[in-house]
C-alpha atoms as a PDB file:
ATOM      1  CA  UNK A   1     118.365  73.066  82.176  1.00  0.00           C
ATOM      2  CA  UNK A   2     117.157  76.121  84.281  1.00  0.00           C
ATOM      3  CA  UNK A   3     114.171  76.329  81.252  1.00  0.00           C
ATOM      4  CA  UNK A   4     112.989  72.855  81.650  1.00  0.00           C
ATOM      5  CA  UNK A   5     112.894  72.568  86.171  1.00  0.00           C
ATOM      6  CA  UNK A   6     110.525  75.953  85.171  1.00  0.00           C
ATOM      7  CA  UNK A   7     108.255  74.060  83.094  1.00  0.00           C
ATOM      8  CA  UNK A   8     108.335  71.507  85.160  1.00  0.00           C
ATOM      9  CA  UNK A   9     107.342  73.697  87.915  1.00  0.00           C
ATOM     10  CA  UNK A  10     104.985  75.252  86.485  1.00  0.00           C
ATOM     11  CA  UNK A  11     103.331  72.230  84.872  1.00  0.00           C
ATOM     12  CA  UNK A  12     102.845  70.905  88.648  1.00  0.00           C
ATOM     13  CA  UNK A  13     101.468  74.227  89.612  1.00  0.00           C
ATOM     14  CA  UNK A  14      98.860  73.969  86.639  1.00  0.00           C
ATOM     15  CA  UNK A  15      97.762  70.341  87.210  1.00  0.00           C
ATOM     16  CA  UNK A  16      97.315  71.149  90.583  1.00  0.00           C
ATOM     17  CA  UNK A  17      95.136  74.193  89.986  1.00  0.00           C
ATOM     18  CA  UNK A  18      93.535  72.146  87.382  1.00  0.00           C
ATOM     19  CA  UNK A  19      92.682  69.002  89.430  1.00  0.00           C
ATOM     20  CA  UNK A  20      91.294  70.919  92.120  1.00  0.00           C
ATOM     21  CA  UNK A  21      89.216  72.443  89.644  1.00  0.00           C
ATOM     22  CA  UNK A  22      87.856  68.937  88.025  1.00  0.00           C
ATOM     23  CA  UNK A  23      87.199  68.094  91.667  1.00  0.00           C
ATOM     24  CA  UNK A  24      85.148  70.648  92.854  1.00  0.00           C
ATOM     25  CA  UNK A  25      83.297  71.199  89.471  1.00  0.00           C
ATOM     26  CA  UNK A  26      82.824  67.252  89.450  1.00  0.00           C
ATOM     27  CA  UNK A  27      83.560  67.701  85.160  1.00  0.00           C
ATOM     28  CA  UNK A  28      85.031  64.543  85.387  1.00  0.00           C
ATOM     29  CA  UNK A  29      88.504  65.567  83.195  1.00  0.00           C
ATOM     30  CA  UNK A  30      91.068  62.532  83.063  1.00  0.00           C
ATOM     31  CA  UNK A  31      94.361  62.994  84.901  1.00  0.00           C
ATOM     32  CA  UNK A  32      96.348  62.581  81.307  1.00  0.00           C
ATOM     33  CA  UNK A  33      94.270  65.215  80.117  1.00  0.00           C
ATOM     34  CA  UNK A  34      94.783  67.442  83.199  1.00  0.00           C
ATOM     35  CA  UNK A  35      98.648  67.020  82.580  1.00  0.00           C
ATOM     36  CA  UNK A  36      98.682  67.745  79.066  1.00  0.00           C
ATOM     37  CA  UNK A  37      96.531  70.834  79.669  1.00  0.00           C
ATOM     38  CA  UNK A  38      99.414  71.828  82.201  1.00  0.00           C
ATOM     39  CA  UNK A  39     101.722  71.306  80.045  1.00  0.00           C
ATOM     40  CA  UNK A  40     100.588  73.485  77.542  1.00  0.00           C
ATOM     41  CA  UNK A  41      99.781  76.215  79.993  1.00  0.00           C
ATOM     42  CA  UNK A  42     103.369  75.944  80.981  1.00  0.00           C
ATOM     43  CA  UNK A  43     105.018  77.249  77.976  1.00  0.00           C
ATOM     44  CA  UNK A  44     104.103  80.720  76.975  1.00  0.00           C
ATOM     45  CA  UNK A  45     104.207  81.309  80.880  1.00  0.00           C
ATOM     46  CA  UNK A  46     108.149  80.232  81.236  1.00  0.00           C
ATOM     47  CA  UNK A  47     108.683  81.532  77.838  1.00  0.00           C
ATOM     48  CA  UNK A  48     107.561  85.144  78.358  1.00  0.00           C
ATOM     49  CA  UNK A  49     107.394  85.433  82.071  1.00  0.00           C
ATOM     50  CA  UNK A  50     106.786  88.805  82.284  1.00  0.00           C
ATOM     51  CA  UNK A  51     104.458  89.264  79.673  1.00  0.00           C
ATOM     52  CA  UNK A  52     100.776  89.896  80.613  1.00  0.00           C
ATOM     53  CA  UNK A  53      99.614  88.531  77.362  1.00  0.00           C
ATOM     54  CA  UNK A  54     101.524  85.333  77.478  1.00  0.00           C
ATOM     55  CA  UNK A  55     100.106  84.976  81.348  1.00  0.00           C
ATOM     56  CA  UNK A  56      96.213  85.537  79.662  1.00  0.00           C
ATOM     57  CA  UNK A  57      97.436  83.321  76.996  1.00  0.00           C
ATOM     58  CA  UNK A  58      98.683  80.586  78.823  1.00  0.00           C
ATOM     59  CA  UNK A  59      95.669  80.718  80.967  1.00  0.00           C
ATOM     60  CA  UNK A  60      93.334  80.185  77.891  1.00  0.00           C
ATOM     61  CA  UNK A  61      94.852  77.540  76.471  1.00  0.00           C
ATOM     62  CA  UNK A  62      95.354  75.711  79.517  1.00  0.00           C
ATOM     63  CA  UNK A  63      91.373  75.932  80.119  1.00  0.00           C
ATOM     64  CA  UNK A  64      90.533  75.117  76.275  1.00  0.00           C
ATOM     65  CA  UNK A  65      92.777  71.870  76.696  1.00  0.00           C
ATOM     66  CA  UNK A  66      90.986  70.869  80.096  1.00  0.00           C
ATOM     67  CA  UNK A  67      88.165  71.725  80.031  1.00  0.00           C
ATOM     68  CA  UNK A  68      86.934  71.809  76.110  1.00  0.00           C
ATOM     69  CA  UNK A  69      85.366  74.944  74.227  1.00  0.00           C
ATOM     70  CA  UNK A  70      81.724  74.501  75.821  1.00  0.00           C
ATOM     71  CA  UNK A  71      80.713  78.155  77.079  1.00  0.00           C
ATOM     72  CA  UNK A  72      78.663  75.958  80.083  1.00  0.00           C
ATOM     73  CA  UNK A  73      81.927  74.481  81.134  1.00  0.00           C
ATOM     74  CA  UNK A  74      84.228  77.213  80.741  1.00  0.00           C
ATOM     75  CA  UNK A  75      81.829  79.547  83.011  1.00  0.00           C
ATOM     76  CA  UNK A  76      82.299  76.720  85.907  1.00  0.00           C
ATOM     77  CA  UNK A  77      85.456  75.934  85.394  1.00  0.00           C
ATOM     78  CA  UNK A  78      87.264  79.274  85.065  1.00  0.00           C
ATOM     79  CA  UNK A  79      86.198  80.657  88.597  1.00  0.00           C
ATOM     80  CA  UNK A  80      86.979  77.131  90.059  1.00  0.00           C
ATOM     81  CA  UNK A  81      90.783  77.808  88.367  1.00  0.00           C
ATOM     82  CA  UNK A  82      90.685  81.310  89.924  1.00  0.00           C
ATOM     83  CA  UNK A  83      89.686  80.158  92.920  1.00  0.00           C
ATOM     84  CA  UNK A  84      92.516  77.408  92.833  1.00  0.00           C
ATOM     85  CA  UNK A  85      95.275  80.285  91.440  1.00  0.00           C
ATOM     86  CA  UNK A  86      94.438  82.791  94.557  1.00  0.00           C
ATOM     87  CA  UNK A  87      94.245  79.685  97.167  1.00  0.00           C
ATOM     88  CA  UNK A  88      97.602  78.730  95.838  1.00  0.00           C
ATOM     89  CA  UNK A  89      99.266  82.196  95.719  1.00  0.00           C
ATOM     90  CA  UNK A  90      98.108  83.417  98.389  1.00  0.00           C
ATOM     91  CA  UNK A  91     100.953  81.253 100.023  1.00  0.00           C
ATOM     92  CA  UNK A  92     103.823  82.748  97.908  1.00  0.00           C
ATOM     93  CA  UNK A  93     102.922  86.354  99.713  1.00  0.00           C
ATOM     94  CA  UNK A  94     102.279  84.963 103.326  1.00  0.00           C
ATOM     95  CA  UNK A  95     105.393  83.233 103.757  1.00  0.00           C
ATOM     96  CA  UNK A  96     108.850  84.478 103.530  1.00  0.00           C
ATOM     97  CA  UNK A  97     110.276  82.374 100.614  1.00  0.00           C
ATOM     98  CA  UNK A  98     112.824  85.124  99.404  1.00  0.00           C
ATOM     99  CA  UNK A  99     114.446  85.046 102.997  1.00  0.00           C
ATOM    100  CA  UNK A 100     115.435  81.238 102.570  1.00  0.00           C
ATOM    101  CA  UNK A 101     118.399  80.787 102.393  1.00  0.00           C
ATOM    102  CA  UNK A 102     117.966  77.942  99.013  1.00  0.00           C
ATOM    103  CA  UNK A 103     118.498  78.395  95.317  1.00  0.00           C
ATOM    104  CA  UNK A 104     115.167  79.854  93.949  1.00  0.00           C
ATOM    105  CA  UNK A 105     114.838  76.553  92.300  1.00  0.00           C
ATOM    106  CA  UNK A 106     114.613  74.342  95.370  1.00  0.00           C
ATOM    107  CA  UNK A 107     112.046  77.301  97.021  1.00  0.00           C
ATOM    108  CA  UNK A 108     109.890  77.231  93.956  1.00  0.00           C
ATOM    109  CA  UNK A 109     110.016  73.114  94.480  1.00  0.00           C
ATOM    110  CA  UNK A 110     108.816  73.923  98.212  1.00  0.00           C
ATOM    111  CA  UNK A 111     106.183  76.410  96.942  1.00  0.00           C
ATOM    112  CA  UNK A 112     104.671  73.989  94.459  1.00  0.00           C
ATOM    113  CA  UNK A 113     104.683  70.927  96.764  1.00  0.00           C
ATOM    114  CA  UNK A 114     102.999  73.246  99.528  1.00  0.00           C
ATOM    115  CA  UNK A 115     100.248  74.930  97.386  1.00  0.00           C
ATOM    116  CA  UNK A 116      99.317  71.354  96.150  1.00  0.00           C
ATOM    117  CA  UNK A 117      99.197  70.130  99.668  1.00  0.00           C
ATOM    118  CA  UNK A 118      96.989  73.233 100.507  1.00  0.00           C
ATOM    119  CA  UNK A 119      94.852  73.016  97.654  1.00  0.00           C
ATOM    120  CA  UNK A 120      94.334  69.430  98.534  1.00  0.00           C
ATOM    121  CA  UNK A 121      93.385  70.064 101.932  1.00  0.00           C
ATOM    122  CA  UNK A 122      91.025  72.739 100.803  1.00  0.00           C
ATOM    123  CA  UNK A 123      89.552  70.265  98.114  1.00  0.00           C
ATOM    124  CA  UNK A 124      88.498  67.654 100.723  1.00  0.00           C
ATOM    125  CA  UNK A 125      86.673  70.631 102.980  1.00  0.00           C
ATOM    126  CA  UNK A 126      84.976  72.025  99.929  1.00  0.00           C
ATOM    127  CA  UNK A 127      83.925  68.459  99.202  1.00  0.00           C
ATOM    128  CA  UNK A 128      82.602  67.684 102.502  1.00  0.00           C
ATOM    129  CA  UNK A 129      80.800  70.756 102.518  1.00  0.00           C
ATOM    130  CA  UNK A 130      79.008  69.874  99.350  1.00  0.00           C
ATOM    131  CA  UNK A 131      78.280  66.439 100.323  1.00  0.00           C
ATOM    132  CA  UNK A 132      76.809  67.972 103.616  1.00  0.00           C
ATOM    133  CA  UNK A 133      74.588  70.144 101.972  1.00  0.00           C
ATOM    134  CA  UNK A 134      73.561  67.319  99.421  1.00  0.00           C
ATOM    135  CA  UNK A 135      72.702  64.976 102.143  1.00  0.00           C
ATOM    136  CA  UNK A 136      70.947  67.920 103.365  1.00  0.00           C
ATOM    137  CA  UNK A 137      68.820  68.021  99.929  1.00  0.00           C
ATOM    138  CA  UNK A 138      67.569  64.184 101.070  1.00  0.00           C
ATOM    139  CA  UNK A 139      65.048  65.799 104.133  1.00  0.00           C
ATOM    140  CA  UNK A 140      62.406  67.505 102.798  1.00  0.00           C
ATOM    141  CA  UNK A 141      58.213  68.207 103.682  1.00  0.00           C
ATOM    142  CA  UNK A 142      55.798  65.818 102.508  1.00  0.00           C
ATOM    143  CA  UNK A 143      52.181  64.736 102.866  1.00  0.00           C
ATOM    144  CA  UNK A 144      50.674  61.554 103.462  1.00  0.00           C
ATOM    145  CA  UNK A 145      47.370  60.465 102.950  1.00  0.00           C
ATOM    146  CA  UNK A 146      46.232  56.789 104.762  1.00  0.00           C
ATOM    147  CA  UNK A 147      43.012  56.035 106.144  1.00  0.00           C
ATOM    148  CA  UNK A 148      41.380  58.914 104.430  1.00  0.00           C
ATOM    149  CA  UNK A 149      43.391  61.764 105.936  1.00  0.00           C
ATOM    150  CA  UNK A 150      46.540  63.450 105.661  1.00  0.00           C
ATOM    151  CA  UNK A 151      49.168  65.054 108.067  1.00  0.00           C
ATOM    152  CA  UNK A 152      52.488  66.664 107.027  1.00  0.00           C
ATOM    153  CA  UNK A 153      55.719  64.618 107.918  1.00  0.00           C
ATOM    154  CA  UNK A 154      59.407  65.347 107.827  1.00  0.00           C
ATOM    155  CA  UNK A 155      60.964  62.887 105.533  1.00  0.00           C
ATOM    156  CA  UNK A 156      64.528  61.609 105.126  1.00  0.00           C
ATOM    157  CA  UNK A 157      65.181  59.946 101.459  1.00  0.00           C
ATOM    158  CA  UNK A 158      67.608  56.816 102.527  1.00  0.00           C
ATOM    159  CA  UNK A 159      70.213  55.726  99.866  1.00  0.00           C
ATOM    160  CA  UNK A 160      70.448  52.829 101.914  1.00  0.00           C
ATOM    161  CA  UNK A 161      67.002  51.236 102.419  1.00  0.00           C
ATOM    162  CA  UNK A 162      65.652  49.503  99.123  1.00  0.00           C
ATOM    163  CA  UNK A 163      63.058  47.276 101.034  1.00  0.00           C
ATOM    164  CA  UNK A 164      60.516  46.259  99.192  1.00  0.00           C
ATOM    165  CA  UNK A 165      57.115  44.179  99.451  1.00  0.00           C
ATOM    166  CA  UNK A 166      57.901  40.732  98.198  1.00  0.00           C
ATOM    167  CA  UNK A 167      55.107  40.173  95.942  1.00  0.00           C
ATOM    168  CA  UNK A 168      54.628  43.348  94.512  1.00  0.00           C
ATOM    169  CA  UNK A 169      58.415  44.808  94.575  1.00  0.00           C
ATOM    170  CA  UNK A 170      56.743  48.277  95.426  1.00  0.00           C
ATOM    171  CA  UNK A 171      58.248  50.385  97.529  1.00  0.00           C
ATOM    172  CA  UNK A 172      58.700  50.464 101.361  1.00  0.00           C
ATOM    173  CA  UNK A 173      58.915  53.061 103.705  1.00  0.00           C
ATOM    174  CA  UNK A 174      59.341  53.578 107.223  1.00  0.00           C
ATOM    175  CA  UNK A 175      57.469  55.967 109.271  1.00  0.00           C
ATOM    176  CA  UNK A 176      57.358  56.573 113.272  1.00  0.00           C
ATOM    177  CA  UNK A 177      54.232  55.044 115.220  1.00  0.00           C
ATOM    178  CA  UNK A 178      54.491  58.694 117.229  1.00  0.00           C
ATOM    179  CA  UNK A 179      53.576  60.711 114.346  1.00  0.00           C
ATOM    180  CA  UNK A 180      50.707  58.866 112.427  1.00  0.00           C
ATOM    181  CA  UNK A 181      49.237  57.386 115.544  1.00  0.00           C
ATOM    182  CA  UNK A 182      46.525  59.739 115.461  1.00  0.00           C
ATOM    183  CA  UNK A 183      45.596  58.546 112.130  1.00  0.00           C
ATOM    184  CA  UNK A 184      45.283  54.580 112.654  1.00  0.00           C
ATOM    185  CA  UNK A 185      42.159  53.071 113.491  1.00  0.00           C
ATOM    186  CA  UNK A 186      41.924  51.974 117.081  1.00  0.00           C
ATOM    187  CA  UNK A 187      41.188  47.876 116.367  1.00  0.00           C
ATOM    188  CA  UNK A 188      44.264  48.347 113.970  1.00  0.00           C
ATOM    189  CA  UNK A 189      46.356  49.699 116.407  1.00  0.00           C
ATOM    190  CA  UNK A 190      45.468  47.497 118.982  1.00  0.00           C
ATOM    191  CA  UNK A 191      46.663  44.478 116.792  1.00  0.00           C
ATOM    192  CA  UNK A 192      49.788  46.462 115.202  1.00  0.00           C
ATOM    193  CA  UNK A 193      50.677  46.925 119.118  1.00  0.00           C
ATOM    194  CA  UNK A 194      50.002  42.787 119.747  1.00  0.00           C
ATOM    195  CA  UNK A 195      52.441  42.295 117.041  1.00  0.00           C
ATOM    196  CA  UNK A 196      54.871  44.111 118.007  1.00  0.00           C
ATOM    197  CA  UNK A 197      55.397  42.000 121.429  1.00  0.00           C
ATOM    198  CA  UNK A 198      55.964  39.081 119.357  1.00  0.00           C
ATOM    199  CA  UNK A 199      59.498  39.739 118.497  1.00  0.00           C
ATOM    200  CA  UNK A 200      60.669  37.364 115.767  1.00  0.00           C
ATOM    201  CA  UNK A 201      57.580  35.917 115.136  1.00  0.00           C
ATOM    202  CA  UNK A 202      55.914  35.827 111.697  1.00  0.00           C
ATOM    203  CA  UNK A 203      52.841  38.054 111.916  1.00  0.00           C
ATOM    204  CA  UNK A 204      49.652  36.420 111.238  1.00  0.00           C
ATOM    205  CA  UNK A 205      47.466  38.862 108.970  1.00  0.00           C
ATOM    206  CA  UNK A 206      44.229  36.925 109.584  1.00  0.00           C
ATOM    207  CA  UNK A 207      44.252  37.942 113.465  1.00  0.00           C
ATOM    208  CA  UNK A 208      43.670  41.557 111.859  1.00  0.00           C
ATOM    209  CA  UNK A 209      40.415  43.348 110.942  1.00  0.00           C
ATOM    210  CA  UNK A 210      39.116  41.783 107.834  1.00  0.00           C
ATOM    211  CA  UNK A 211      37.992  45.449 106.928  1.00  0.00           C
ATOM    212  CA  UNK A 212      42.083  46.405 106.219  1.00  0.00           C
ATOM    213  CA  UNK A 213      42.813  43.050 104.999  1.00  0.00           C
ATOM    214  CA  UNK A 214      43.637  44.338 101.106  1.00  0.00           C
ATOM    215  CA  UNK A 215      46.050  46.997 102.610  1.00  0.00           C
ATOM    216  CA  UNK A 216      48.319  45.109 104.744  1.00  0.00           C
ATOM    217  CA  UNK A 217      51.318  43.054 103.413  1.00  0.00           C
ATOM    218  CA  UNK A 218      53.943  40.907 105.029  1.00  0.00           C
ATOM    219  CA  UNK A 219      57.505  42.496 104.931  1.00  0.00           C
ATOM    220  CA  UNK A 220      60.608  40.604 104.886  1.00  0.00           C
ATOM    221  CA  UNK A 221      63.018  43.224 106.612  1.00  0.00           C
ATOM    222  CA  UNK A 222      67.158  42.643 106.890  1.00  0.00           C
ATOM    223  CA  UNK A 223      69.142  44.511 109.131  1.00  0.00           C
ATOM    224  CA  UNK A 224      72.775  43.962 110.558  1.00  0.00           C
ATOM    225  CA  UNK A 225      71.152  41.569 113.142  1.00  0.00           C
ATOM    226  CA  UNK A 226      69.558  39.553 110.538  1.00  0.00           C
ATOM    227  CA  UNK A 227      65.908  39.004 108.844  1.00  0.00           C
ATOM    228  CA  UNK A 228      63.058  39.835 110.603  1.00  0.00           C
ATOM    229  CA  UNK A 229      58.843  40.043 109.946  1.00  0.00           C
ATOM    230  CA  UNK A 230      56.746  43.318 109.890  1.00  0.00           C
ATOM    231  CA  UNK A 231      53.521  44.267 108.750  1.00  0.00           C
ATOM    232  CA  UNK A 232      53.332  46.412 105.824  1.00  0.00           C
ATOM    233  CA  UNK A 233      50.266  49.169 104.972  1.00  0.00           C
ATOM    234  CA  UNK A 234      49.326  50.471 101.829  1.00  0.00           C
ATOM    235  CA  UNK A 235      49.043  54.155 101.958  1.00  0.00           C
ATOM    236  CA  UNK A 236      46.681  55.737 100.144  1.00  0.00           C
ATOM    237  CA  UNK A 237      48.791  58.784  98.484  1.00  0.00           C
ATOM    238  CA  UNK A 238      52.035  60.086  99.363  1.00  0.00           C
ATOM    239  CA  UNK A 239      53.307  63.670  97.969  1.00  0.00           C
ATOM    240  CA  UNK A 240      56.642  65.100  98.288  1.00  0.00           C
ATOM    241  CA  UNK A 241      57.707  68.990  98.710  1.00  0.00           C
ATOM    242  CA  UNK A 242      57.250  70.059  94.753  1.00  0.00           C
ATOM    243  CA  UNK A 243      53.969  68.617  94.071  1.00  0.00           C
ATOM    244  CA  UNK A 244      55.983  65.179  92.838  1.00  0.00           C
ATOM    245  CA  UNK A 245      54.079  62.272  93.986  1.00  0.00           C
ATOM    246  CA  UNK A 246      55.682  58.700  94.898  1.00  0.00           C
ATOM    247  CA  UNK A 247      54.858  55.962  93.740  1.00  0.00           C
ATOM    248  CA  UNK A 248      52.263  53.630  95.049  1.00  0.00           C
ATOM    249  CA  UNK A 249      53.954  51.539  98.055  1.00  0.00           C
ATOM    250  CA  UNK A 250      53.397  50.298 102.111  1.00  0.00           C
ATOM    251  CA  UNK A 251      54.572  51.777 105.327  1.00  0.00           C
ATOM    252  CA  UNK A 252      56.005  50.211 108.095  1.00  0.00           C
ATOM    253  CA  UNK A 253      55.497  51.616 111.418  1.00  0.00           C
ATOM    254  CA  UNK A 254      58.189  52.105 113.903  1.00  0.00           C
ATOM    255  CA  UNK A 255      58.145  52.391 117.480  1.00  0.00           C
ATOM    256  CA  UNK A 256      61.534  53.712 117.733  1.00  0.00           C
ATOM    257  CA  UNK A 257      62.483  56.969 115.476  1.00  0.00           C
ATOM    258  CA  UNK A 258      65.250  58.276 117.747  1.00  0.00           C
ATOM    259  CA  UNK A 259      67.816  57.655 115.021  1.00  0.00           C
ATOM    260  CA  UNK A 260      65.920  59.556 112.222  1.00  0.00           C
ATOM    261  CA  UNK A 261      67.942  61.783 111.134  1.00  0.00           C
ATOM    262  CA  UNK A 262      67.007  65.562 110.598  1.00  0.00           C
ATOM    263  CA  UNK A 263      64.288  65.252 112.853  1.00  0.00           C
ATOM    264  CA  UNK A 264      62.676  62.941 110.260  1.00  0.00           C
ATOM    265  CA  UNK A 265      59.052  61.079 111.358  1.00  0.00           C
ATOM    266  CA  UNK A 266      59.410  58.876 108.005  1.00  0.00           C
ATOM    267  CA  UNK A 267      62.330  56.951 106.297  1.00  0.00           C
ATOM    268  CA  UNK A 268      62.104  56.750 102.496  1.00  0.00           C
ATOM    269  CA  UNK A 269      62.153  54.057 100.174  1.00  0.00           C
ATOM    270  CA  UNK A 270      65.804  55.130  97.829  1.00  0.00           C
ATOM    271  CA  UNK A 271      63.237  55.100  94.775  1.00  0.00           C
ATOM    272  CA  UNK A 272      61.729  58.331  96.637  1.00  0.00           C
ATOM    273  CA  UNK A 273      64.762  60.206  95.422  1.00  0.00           C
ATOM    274  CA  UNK A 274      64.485  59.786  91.582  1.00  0.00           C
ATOM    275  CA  UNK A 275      61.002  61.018  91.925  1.00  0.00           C
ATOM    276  CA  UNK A 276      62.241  64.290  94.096  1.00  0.00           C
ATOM    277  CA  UNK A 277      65.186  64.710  91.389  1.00  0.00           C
ATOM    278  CA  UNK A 278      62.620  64.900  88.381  1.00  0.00           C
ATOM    279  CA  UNK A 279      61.178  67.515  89.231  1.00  0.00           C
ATOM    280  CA  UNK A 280      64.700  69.380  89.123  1.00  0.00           C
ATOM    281  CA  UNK A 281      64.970  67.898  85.392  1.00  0.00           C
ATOM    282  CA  UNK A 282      67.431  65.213  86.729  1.00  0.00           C
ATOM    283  CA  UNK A 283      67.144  61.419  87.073  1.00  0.00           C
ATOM    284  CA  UNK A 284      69.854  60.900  89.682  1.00  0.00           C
ATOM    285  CA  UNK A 285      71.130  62.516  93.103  1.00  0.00           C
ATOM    286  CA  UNK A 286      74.753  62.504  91.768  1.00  0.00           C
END
């Protein structure tokens, strides 16, 4: 009986190791496969406890079963284990477990319940960390080109805004009135400025300068507070950090670009970040 509450022990030990290690490595591993891979890693380590060998042993099969034979994978994953191991341990020398007064079954129990618990805890702050510093990877430099010039803006790529121009379906993006304003032609302005004090109303594109008529688009735009009208210009080029280009699409100008974020002067179309995440040799964010 004492053989099999060791294995048992141990297997939790493993799988937690082991799912902290899918978790952070983002590899993906199902949870049966985690537990069978703990499991295994289990039984030369109860059977020969104080055998280096078995330990090394134990360790390599419990990797191979996890985490496959790739040499790609096993690089990640093995430091991410490590890392999980020496989390984990670190609590059997910090606190006083041969002082209890319990069976060393019961304080093993503790141990195992308590690493997993810290190993959990340090999962979700390693995780917010990296989704942090991949929301980070969204802002970047860019340069815009409308009305035959260019000025550098701080963009933000925005999983969340997939506005588009109706007929078209190109992208849209947002950019603040403050930063471009240098670049829009006064009569343009002027009537960009005359619609915004028509709130709600349909713009009328005909009370605009025939000259920019071919560049400006009606934009259907839905927000939390419901559907509303804006008028959409066609840039000429648009080039992110990289030398990657976007695609062909309209801006929208903003008045407001106090919530921005990191500093931003533009708001991306989400298209914007499959064309950042080619250049990297990647299709996706994720």
């Amino acid at each position: 009986m004492y053989g099999e509450v060791m294995i048992v022990i141990n297997m939790v030990f493993n799988y937690t190791v082991l799912s902290f290690a899918n978790a952070i490595g983002n590899t993906k591993i199902s949870n049966k496969r985690l537990a069978l891979a703990a499991f295994a890693g289990s039984i030369p380590a109860v059977a020969f406890p104080d055998s280096f060998v078995a330990s090394l042993t134990a360790f390599a099969i419990m990797i191979s079963c996890a985490f496959g034979f790739s040499a790609r994978i096993w690089k990640a994953s093995v430091g991410l284990v490590l890392i999980g191991a020496f989390v984990a341990g670190g609590l059997l020398s910090a606190l006083p477990f041969s002082q209890w007064g319990q069976s060393l079954q019961y304080r093993l129990i503790f141990y195992a319940a308590l690493a997993y618990c810290c190993l959990q805890l340090v999962k979700m702050k390693w995780l917010d960390v990296r989704k942090i510093s991949r929301f980070s990877e969204f802002a970047c430099s860019s340069v815009l080109q409308l009305f035959n010039s260019s000025i550098q803006l701080r963009v933000f790529i925005d999983t969340g805004n997939s506005c588009t121009e109706p007929l078209s379906n190109d992208p849209v993006h947002f950019v603040s009135l403050r930063a471009v304003k240098q670049m829009i032609p006064d009569d343009l302005l002027h009537s960009l400025q005359q619609v915004g004090n028509e709130q709600g109303a349909i713009p009328d594109l005909s009370q605009f300068p025939e000259r920019f008529s071919k560049q400006l688009r009606l934009i259907r735009i839905q927000t939390v507070d419901g559907a509303n009208w804006a008028v959409g210009i066609r840039f000429d080029a648009w080039e992110l950090e990289g030398n990657r280009a976007l695609e062909k699409g309209y801006i929208v100008l903003t008045a407001d670009d106090a919530r921005y974020p990191h500093s931003a002067s533009a708001i991306l179309h989400v298209s914007a970040l499959e064309t950042r995440e080619e250049g990297r040799g990647m299709l996706h964010a994720t």
